[in-house]
Protein backbone atom coordinates (compact mmCIF):
# COMPACT_ATOMS: atom_id res chain seq x y z
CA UNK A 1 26.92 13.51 -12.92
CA UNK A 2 25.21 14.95 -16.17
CA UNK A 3 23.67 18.49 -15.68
CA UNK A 4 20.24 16.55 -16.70
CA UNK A 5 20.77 14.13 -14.52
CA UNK A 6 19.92 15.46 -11.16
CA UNK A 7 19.57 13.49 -8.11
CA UNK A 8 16.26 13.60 -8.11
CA UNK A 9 15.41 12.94 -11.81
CA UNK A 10 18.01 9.88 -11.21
CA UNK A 11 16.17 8.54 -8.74
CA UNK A 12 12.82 8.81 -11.04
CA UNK A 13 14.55 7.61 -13.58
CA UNK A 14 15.51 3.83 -11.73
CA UNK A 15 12.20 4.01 -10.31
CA UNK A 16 10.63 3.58 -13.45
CA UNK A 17 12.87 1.47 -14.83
CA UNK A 18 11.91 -0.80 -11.89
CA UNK A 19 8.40 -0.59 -12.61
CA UNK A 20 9.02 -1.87 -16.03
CA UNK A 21 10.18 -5.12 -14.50
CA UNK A 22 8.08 -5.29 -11.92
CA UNK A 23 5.12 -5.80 -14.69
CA UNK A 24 7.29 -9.24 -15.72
CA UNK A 25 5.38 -12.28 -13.87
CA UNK A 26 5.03 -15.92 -13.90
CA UNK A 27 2.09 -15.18 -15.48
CA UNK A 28 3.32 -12.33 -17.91
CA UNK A 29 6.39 -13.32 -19.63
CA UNK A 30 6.86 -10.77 -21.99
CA UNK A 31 5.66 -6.77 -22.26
CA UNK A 32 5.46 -5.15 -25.32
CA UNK A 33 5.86 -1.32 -25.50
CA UNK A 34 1.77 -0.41 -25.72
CA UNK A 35 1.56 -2.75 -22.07
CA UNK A 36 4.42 -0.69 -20.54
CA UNK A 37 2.92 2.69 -21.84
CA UNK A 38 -0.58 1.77 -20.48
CA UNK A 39 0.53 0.34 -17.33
CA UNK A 40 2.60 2.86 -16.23
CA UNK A 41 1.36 6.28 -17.54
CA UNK A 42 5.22 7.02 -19.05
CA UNK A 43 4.96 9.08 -22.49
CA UNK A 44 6.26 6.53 -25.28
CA UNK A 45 9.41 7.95 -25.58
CA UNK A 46 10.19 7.60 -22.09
CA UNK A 47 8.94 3.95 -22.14
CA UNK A 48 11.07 3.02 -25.13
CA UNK A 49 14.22 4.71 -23.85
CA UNK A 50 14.08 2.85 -21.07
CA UNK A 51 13.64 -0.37 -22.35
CA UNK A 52 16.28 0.20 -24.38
CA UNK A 53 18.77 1.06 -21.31
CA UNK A 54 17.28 -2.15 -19.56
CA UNK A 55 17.77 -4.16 -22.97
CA UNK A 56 21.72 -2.78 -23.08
CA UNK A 57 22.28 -4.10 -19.39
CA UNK A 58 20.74 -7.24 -20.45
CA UNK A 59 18.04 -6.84 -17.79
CA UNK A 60 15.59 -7.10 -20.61
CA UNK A 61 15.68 -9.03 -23.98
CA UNK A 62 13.92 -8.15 -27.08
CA UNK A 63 11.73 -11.05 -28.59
CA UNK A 64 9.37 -10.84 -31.69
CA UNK A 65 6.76 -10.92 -29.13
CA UNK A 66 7.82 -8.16 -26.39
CA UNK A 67 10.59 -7.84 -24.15
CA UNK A 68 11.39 -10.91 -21.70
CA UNK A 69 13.79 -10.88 -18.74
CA UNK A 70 17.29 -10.84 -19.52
CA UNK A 71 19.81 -12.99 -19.20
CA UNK A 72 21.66 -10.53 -16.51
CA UNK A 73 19.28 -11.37 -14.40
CA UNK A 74 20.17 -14.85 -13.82
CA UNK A 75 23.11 -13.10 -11.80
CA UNK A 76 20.93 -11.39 -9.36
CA UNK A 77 18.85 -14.37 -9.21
CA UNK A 78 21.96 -16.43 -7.90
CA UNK A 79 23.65 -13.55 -5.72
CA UNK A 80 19.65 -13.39 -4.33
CA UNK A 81 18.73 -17.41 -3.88
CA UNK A 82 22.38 -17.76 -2.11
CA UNK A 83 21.39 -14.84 0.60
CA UNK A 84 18.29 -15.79 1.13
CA UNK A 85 18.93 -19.62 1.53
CA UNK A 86 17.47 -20.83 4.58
CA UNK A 87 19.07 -23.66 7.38
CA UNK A 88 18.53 -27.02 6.49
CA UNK A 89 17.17 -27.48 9.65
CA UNK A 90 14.73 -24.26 9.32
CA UNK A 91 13.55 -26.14 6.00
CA UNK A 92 13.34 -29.09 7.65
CA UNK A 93 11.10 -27.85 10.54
CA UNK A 94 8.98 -26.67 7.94
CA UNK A 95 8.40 -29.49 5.91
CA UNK A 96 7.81 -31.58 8.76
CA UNK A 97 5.08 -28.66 9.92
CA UNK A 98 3.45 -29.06 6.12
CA UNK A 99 3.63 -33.00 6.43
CA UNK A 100 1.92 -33.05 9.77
CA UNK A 101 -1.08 -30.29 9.68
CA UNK A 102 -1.26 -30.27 5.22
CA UNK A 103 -1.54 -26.48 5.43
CA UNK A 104 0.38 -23.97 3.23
CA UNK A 105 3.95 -23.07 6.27
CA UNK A 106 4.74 -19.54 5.35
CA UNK A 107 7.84 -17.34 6.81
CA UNK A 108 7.50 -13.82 6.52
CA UNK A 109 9.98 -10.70 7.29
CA UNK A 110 8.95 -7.45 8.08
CA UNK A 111 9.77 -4.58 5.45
CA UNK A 112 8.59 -1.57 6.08
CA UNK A 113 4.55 -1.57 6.24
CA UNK A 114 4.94 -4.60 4.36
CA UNK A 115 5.58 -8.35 4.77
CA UNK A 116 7.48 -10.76 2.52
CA UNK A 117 7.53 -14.09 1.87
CA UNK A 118 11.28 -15.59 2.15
CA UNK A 119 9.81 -19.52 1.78
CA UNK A 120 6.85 -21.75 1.76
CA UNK A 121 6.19 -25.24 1.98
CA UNK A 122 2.77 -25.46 0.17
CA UNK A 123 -0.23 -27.69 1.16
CA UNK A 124 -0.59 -31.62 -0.72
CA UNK A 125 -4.03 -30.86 -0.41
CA UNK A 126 -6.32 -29.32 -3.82
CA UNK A 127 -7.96 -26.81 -1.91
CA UNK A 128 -4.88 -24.66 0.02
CA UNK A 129 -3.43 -21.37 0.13
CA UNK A 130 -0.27 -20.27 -1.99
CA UNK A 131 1.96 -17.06 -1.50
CA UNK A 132 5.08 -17.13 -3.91
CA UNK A 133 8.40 -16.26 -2.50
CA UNK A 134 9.18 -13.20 -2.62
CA UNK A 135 5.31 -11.71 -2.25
CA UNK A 136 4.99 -8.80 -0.68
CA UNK A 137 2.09 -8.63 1.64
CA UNK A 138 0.67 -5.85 4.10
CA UNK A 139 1.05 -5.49 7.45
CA UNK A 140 -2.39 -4.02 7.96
CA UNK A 141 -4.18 -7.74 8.30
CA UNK A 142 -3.02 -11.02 8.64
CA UNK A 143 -1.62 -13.74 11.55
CA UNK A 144 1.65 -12.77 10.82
CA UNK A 145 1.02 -9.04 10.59
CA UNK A 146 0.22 -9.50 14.24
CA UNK A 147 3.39 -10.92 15.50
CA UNK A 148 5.68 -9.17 13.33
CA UNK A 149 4.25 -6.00 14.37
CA UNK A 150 3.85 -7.00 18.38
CA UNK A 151 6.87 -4.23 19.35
CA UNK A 152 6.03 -1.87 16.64
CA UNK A 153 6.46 1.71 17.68
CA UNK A 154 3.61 4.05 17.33
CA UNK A 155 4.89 5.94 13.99
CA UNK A 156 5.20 2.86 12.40
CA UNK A 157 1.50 1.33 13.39
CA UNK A 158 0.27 5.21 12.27
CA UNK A 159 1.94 4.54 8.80
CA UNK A 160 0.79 1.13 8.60
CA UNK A 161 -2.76 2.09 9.41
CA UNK A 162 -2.63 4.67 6.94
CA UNK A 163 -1.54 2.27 3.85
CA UNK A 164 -5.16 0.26 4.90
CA UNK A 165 -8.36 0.82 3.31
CA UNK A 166 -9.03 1.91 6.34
CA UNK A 167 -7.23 4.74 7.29
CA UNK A 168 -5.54 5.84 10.07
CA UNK A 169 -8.49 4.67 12.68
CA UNK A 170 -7.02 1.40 11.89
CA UNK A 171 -4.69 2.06 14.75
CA UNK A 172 -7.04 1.31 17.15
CA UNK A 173 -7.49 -2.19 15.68
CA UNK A 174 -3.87 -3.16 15.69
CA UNK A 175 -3.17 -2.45 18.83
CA UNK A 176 -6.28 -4.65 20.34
CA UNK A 177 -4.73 -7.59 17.73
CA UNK A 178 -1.32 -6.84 18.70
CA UNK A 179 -2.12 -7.07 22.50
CA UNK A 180 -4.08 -10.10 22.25
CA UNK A 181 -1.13 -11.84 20.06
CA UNK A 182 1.63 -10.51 22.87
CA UNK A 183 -0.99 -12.04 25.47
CA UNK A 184 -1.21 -15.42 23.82
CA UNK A 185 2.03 -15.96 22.32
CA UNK A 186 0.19 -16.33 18.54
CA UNK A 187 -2.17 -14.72 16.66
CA UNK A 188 -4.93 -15.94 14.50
CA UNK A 189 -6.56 -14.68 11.56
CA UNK A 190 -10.05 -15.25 9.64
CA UNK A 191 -10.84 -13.58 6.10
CA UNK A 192 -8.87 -10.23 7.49
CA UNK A 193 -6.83 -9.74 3.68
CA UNK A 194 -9.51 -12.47 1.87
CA UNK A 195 -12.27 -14.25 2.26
CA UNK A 196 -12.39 -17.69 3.34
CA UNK A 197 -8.57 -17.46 4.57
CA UNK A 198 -7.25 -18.38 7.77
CA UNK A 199 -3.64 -18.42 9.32
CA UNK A 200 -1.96 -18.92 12.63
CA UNK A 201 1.44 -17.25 13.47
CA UNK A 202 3.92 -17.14 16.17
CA UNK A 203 7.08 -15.43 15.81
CA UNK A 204 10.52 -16.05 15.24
CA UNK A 205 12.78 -14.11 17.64
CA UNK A 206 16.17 -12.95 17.50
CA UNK A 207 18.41 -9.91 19.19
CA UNK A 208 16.56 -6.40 19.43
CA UNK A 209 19.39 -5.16 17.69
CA UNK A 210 18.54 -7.20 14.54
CA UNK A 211 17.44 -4.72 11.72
CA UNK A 212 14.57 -6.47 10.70
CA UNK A 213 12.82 -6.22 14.07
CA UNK A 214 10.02 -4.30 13.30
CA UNK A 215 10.52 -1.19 15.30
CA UNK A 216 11.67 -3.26 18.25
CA UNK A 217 14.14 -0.38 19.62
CA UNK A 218 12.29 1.16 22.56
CA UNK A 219 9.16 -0.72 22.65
CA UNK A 220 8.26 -2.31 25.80
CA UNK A 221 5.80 -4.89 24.52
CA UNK A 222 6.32 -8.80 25.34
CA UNK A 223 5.04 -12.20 24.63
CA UNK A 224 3.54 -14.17 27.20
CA UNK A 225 3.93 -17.94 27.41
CA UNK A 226 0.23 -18.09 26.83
CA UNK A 227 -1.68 -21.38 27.07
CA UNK A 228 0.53 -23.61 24.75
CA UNK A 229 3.60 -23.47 27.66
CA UNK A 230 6.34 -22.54 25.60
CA UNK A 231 8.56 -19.53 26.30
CA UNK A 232 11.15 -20.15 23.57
CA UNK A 233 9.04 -17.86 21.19
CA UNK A 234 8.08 -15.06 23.41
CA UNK A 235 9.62 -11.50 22.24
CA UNK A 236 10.51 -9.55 24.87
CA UNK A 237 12.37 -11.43 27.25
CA UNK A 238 16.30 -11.57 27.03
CA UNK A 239 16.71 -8.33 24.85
CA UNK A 240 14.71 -10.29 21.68
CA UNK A 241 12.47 -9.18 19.26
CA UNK A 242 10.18 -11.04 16.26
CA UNK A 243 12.39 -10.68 13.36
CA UNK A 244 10.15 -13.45 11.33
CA UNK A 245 6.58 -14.75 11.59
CA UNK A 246 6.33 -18.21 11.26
CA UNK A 247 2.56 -19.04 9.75
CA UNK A 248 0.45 -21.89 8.94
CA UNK A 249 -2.74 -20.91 6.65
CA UNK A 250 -5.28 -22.51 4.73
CA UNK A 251 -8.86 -22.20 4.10
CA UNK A 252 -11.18 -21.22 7.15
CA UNK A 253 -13.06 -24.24 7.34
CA UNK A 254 -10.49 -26.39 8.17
CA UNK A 255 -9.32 -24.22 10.79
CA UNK A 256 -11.54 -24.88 13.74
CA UNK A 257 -10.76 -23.47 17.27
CA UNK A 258 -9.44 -27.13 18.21
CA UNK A 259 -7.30 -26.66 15.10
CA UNK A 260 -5.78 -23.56 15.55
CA UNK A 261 -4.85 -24.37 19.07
CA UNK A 262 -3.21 -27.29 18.00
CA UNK A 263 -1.35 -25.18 15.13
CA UNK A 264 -0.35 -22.76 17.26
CA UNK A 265 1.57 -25.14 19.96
CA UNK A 266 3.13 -26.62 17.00
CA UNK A 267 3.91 -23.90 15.00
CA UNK A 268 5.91 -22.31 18.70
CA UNK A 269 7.79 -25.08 19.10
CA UNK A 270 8.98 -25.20 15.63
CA UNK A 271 9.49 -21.24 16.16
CA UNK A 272 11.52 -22.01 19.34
CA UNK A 273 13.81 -24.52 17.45
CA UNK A 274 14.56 -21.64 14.98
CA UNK A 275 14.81 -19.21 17.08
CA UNK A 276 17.56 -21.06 19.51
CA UNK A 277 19.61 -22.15 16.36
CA UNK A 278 19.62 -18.60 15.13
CA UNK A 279 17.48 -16.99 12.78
CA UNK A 280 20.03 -15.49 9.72
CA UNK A 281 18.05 -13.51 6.75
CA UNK A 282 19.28 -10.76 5.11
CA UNK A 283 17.31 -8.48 7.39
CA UNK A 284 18.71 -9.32 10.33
C-alpha cells in the first residue's frame, strides 16, 4: 500500500466515493460536479478526482449533463437482485396479503440501528404507502422496529435510542413498545416516523444463530401467542429469533382497531408459513 495511502485515509477515501453515489436516485439521475461539491462538503479537487476514479471503474459515466451510473453497475445490480431474491412462495404470501387487505406488505431486515426494505407489494389503492427496496429506515419508530428489535440487547436499544431525535431517554420507550409487541405477538404503529401512517408487524423467525437476529444472542425476551392463537411466529421458543418483520401499512384512517386486529392474525399466519419454510436473506 502507497505511503499516502494509509488505512485510514483508504477508508475515507471509499467512504466518499460512496457518498458520491449515494446522491444518484430515481429521482436524480445525473450529478454534476457543483451538486457533488455542495452536497458533500469535499474541496473540488477531491470531488473531481473521485469522480474520475468512479468514471475509470465504470461506476460512473460522464454525460453532457453530469455524471450518470455506470454501466459496471449493472453487475452489482445482478450479483445483488440474485441474493436477495425471495421464495416464490414468500412472494406469493405476500401478494395474496396485498390482494386481500389493499395495504402497502413490507419485509424488513434489521441492520444495525437501521431497517431495510428487501420487498414490497404496494397498495392498488391511490392513497397508500410506498417504501422502495432497498430503503433504509430507523429502528427508533415503526411496527416493524418493534418486532425486529423484541430480543435486542441493551447496548444496542442505547445506540438505537441515541440515533432518535430523542436521545438516549428513548430507551425507556422501546422497551414499553418492545414488551407490549413480545406480549401480543405484533406490534402496531400510528404516525411514530410520519404523520398519518400506520403499520402492523409480526415477525419472521428463524435460528438464534442467524446473523441478522437483532442482538438475539443472550436475550431472554419471547413472543407470546397473544390473542390471534398462533404460535408459529413467536420468537423465543425453540432457540428462534425475528430475523425479518413482516408489515402491512397504509394510511391511519383505514386502520381501525377492528382492522389492525384483523391484519395482525393475517399478517402471523403468513409470518408462520415463512417462517416454517425457512426464511433465507443474505443476513441470515
Amino acid at each position: 500500500m502507497p505511503s499516502n495511502m494509509g488505512e485510514g485515509g483508504g477508508v475515507r477515501s471509499v467512504q466518499r466515493a460512496f457518498d458520491i453515489l449515494s446522491l444518484l436516485s430515481e429521482d436524480r439521475r445525473t450529478l454534476t460536479i457543483r451538486e457533488v461539491v455542495d452536497e458533500t462538503g469535499l474541496a473540488k479537487t477531491t470531488a473531481l478526482r473521485l469522480l474520475q476514479t468512479l468514471e475509470h471503474m465504470g461506476l460512473l459515466w460522464a454525460t453532457p449533463k453530469g455524471f450518470t451510473a455506470g454501466p459496471a453497475l449493472w453487475r452489482w445490480a445482478h450479483l445483488a437482485r440474485s441474493a436477495w431474491e425471495l421464495p416464490a412462495e414468500t412472494v406469493q404470501l405476500m401478494r395474496e396479503l396485498g390482494a386481500r387487505h389493499r395495504e402497502t406488505v413490507n419485509l424488513y431486515v434489521p441492520r444495525d440501528v437501521r431497517r431495510i426494505c428487501i420487498a414490497q407489494q404496494e397498495s392498488p389503492q391511490p392513497l397508500r404507502h410506498v417504501v422502495r427496496v432497498g430503503d433504509e429506515l430507523p429502528l427508533w419508530a415503526g411496527a416493524s422496529s418493534k418486532v425486529l428489535l423484541i430480543q435486542a440487547p441493551e447496548r444496542l436499544l442505547v445506540r438505537v435510542a441515541r440515533s432518535s431525535p430523542y436521545g438516549e431517554a428513548h430507551v425507556a420507550t422501546l422497551r414499553a413498545w418492545i414488551g407490549r409487541a413480545a406480549h401480543d405477538g405484533y406490534a402496531a404503529s400510528q404516525g411514530e416516523r410520519e404523520p398519518g401512517l400506520s403499520a402492523v408487524a409480526v415477525p419472521i423467525t428463524g435460528p438464534v444463530t442467524s446473523a441478522g437476529a437483532a442482538g438475539a444472542a443472550g436475550a431472554a425476551s419471547t413472543v407470546s401467542t397473544g390473542s390471534t392463537g398462533s404460535t408459529g411466529s413467536a420468537v423465543g421458543g425453540g432457540g428462534r429469533a425475528a430475523v425479518a418483520a413482516l408489515t402491512l401499512s397504509g394510511p391511519t384512517v383505514r386502520f381501525t382497531e377492528d382492522r389492525v386486529r384483523e391484519f395482525a392474525a393475517d399478517l402471523r399466519e403468513a409470518a408462520k408459513r415463512m417462517s416454517e419454510r425457512g426464511f433465507d436473506h443474505p443476513l441470515t
